[in-house]
N, C-alpha and C. Protein backbone atom coordinates (compact mmCIF):
# COMPACT_ATOMS: atom_id res chain seq x y z
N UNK A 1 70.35 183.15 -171.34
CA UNK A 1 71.39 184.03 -171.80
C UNK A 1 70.93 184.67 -173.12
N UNK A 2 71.14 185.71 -173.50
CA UNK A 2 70.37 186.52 -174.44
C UNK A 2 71.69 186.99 -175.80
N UNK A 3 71.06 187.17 -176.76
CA UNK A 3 71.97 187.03 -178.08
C UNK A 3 73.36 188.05 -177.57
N UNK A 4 73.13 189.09 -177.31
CA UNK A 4 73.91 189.97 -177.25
C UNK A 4 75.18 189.08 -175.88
N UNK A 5 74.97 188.62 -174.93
CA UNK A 5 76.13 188.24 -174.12
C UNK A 5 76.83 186.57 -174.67
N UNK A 6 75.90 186.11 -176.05
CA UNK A 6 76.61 185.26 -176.43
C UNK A 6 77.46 185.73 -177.56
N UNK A 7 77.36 187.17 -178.02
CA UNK A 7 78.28 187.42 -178.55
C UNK A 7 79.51 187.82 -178.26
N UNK A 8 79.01 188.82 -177.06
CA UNK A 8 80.51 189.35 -175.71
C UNK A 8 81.20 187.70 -175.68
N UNK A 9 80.86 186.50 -175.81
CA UNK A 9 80.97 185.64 -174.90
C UNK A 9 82.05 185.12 -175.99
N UNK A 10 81.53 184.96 -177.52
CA UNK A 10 82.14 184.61 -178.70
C UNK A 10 83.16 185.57 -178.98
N UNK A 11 83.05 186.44 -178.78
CA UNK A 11 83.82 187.48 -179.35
C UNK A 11 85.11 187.64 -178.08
N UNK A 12 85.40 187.47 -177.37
CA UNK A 12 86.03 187.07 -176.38
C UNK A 12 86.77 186.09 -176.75
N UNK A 13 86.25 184.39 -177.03
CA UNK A 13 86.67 183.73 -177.40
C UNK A 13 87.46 184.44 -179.18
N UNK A 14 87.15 184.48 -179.76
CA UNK A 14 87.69 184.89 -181.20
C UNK A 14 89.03 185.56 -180.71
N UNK A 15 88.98 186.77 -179.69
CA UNK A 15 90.12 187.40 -179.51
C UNK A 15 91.52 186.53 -178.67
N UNK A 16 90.69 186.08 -177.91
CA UNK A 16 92.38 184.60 -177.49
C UNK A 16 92.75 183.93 -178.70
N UNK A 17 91.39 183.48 -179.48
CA UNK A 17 92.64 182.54 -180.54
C UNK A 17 93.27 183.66 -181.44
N UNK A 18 92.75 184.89 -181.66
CA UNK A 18 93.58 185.56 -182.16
C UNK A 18 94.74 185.99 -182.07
N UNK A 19 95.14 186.21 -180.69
CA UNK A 19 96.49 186.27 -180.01
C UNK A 19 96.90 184.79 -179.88
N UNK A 20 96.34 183.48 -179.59
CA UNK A 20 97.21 182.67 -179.82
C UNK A 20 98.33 182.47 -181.00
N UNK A 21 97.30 182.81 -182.11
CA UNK A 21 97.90 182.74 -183.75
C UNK A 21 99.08 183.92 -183.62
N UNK A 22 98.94 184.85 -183.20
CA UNK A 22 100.13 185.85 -183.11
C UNK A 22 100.94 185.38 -182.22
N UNK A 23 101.35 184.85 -181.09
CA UNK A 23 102.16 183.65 -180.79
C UNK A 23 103.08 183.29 -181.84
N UNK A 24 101.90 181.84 -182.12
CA UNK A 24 102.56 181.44 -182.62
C UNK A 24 102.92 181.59 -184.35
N UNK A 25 102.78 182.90 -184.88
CA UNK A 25 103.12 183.30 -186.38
C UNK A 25 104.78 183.90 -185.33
N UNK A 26 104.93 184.61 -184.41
CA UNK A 26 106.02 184.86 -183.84
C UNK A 26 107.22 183.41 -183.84
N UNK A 27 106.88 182.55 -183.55
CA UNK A 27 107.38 181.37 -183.06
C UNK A 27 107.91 180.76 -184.16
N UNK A 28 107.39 180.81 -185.48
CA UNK A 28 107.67 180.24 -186.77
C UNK A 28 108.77 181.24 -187.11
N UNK A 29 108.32 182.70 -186.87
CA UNK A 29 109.32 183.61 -187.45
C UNK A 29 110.77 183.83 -187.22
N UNK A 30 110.72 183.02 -185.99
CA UNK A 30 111.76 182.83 -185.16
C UNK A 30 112.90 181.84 -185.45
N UNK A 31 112.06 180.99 -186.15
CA UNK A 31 112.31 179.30 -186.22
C UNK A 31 112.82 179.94 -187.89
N UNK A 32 112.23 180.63 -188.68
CA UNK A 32 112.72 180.65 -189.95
C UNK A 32 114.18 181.60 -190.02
N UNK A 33 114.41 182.24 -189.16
CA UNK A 33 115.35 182.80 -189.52
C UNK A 33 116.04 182.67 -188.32
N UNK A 34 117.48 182.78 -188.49
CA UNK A 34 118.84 182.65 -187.33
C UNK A 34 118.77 183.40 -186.23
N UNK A 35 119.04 183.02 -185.32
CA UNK A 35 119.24 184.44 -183.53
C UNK A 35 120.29 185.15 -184.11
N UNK A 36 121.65 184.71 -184.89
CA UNK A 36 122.30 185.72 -185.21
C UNK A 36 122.25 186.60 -185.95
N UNK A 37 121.57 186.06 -187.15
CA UNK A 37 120.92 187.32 -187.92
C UNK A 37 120.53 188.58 -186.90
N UNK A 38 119.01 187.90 -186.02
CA UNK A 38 118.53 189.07 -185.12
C UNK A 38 119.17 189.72 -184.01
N UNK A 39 120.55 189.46 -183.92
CA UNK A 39 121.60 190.17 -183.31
C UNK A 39 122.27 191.18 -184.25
N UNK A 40 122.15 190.84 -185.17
CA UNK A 40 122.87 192.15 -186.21
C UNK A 40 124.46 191.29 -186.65
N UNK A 41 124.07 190.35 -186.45
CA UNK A 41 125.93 189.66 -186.99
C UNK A 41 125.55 189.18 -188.50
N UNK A 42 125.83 189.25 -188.99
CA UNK A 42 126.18 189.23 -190.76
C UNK A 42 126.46 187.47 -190.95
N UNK A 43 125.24 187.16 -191.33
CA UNK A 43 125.62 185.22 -191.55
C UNK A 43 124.83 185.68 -193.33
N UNK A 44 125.37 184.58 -193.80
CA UNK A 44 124.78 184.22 -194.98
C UNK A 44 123.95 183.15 -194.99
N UNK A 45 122.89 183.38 -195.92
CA UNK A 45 121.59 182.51 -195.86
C UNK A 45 122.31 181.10 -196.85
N UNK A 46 121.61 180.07 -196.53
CA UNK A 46 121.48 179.10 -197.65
C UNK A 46 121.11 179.35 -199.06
N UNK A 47 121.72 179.02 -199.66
CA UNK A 47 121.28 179.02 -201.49
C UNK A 47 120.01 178.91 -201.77
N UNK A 48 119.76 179.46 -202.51
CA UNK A 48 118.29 179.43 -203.14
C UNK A 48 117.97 178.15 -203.67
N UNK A 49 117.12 177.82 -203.13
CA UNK A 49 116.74 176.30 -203.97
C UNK A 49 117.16 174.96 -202.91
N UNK A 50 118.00 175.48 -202.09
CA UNK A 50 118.40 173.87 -200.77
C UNK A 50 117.18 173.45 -200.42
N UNK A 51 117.54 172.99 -199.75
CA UNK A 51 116.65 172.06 -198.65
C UNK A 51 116.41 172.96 -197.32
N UNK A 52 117.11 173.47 -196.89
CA UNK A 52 117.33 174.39 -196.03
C UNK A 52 116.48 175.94 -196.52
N UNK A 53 116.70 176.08 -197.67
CA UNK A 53 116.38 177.70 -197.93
C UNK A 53 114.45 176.99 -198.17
N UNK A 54 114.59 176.18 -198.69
CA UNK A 54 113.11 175.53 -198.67
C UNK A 54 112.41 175.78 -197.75
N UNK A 55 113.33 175.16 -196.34
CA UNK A 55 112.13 174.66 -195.12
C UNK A 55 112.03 176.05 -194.02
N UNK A 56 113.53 176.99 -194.58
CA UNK A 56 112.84 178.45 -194.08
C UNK A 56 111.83 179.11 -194.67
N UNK A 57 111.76 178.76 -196.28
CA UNK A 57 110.77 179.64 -196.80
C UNK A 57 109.12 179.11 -196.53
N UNK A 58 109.32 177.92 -196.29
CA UNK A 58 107.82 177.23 -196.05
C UNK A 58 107.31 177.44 -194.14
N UNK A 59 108.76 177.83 -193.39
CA UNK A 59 108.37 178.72 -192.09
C UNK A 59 107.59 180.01 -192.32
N UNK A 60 108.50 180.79 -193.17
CA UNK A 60 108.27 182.02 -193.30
C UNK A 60 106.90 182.14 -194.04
N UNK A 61 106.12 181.09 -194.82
CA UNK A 61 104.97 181.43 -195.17
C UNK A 61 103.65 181.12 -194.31
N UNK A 62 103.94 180.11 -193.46
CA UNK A 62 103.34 179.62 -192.73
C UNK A 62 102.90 180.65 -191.32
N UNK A 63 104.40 181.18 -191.00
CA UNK A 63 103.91 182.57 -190.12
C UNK A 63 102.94 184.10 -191.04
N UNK A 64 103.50 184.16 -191.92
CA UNK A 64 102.26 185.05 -192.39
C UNK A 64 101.37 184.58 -192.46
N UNK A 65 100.50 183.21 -192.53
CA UNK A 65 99.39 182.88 -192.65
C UNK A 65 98.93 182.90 -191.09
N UNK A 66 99.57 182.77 -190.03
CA UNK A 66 99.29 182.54 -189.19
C UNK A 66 98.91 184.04 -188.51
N UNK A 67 99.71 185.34 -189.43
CA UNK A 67 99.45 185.97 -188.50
C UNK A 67 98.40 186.61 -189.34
N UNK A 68 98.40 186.30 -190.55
CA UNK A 68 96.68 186.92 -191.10
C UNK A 68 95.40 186.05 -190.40
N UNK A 69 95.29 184.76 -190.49
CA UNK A 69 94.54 184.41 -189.79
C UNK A 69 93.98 185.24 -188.28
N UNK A 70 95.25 185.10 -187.73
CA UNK A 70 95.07 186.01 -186.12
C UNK A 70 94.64 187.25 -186.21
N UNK A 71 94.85 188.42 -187.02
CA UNK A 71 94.13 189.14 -187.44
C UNK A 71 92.56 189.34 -187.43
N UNK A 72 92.22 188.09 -188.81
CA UNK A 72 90.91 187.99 -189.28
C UNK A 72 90.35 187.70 -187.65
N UNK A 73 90.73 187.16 -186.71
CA UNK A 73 90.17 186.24 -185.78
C UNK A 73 89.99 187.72 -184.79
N UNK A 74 91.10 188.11 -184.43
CA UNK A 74 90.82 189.80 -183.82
C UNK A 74 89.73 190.79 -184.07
N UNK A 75 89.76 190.78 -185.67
CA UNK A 75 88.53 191.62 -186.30
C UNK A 75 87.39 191.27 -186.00
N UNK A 76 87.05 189.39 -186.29
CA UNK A 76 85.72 189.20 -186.01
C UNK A 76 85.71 189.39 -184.26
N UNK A 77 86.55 189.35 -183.54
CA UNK A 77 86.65 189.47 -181.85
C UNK A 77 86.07 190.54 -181.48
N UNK A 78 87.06 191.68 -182.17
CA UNK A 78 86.19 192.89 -181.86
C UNK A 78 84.40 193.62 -182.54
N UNK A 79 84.40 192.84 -183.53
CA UNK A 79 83.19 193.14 -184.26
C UNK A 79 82.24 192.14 -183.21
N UNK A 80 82.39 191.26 -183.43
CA UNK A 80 81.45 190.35 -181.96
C UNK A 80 81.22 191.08 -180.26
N UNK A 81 82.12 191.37 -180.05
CA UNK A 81 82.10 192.01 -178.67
C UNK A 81 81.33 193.39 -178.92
N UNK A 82 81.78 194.30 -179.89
CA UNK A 82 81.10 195.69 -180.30
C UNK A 82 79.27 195.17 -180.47
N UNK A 83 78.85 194.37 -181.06
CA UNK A 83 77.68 194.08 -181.45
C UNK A 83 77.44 193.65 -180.21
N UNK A 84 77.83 192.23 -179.62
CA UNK A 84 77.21 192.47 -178.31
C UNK A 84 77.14 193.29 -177.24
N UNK A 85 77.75 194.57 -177.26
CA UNK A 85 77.32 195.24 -176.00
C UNK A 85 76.67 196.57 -176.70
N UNK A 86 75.92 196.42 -177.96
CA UNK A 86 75.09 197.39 -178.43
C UNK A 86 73.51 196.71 -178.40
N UNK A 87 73.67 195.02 -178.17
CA UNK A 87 72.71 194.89 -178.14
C UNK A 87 71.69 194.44 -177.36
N UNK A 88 70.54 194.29 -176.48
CA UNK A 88 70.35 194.16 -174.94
C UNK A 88 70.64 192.78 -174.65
């Protein structure tokens, strides 16, 4: 197998876990904030500083990391796949 189809091969791989991570940065985002909120019904959040406003805000950071990660993982996906099919 020759450099270039182990990169198609890597770069392939890079792009699933990239969409896995977008998953699941979705899944956290979900989990941090209410279904009613995302219905448009008017709830009030927990106080700043609970226990509660805590363990949404440590969701809510955890999905942005997840979905920068998935990103970075996309970029190198497509930069891997582009290089391997430029190169024989």
């Amino acid at each position: 197998m020759t450099f270039g189809k182990w990169c198609i091969l890597a770069g392939g791989g890079c792009l699933a876990l990239g969409l896995a991570m977008a998953f699941l940065a979705s899944r956290y985002d979900v989990q941090a904030f209410t279904t009613r909120g995302r219905l448009g019904v008017f709830t009030l959040g927990p106080e700043e500083g609970s226990a509660e406003w805590t363990r949404r805000e440590h969701m809510r950071q955890r999905a942005d990391r997840c979905f920068w990660v998935g990103l970075g993982m996309t970029l190198l996906g497509v930069v891997l796949q582009t290089l391997g099919s430029l190169l024989p």
